[in-house]
Protein backbone atom coordinates (compact mmCIF):
# COMPACT_ATOMS: atom_id res chain seq x y z
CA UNK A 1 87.22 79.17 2.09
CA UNK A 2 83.45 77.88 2.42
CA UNK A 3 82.84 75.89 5.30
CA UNK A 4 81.05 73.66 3.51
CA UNK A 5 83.73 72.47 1.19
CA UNK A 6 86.61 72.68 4.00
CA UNK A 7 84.22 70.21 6.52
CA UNK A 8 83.87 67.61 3.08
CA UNK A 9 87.66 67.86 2.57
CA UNK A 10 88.53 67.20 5.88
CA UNK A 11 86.11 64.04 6.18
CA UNK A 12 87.00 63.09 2.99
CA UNK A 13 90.57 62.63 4.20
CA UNK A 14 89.61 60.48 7.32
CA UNK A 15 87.11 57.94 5.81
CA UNK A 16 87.80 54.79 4.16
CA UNK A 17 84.34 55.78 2.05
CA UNK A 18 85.08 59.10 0.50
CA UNK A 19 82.28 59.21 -1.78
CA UNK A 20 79.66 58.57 1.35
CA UNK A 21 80.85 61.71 2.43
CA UNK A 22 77.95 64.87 2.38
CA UNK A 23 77.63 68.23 3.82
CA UNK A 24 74.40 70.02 3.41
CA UNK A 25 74.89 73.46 4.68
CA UNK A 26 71.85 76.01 5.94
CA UNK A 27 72.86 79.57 6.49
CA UNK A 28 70.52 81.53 8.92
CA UNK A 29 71.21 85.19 9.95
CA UNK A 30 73.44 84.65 12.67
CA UNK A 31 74.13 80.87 12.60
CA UNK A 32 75.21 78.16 9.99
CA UNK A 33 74.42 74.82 10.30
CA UNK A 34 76.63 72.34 8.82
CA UNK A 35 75.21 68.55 8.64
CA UNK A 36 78.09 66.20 7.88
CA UNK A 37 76.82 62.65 6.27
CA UNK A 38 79.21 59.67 6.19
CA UNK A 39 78.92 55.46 5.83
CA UNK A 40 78.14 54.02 9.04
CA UNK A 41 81.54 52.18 9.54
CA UNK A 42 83.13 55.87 9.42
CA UNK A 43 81.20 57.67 11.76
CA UNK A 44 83.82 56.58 14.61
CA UNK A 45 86.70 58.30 12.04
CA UNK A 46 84.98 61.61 11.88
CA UNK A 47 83.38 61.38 15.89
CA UNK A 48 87.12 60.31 17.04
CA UNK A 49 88.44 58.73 20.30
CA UNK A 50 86.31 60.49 22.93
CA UNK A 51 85.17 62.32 20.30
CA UNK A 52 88.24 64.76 20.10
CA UNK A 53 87.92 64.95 15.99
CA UNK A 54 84.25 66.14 16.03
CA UNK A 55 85.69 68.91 18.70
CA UNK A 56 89.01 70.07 16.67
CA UNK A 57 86.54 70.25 13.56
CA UNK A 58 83.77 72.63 15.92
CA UNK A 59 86.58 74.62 17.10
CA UNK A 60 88.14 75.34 13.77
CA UNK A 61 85.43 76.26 12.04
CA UNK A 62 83.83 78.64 14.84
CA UNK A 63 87.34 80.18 15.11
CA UNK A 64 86.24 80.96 11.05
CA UNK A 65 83.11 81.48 11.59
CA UNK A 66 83.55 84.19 14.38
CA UNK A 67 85.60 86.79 11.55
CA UNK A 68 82.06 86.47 9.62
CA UNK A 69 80.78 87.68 13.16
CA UNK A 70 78.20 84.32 12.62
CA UNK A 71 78.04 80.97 14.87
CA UNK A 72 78.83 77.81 13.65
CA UNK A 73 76.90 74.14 14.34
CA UNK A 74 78.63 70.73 12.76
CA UNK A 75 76.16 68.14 13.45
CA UNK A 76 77.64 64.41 12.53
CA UNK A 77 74.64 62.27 11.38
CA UNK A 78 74.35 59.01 11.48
């Protein structure tokens, strides 16, 4: 699965504005930034309490990212 799309489904899912929801995604030769986009009342849905969502998202897609033998970066932007 593209990282890309599986980072938009999963925000998609926890926002009350779905279609505020954007991942732009650079690929560099060992690292792939993903740069997740939501409405400002649902950056606290995608962050989480103590921001334990952000971190489940990170791990998952490193642990994807590592078979690829690449590095992953989610930045949240507000």
């Amino acid at each position: 699965m593209e990282l890309k799309k599986l980072v938009e489904s999963i925000a998609t899912l926890l926002v009350d504005s779905p279609e505020d929801v954007n991942v732009t995604q650079v690929n560099g030769e060992t690292i792939i930034v993903l740069e997740l986009r939501v409405a400002k009342s649902d950056l606290g849905k995608v962050i989480g309490k103590n921001g334990q969502t952000a971190h489940s998202m990170r791990i998952l897609l490193s642990g994807i990212a590592m078979k690829n033998h690449k590095k992953v970066v989610l930045e949240i932007i507000e």
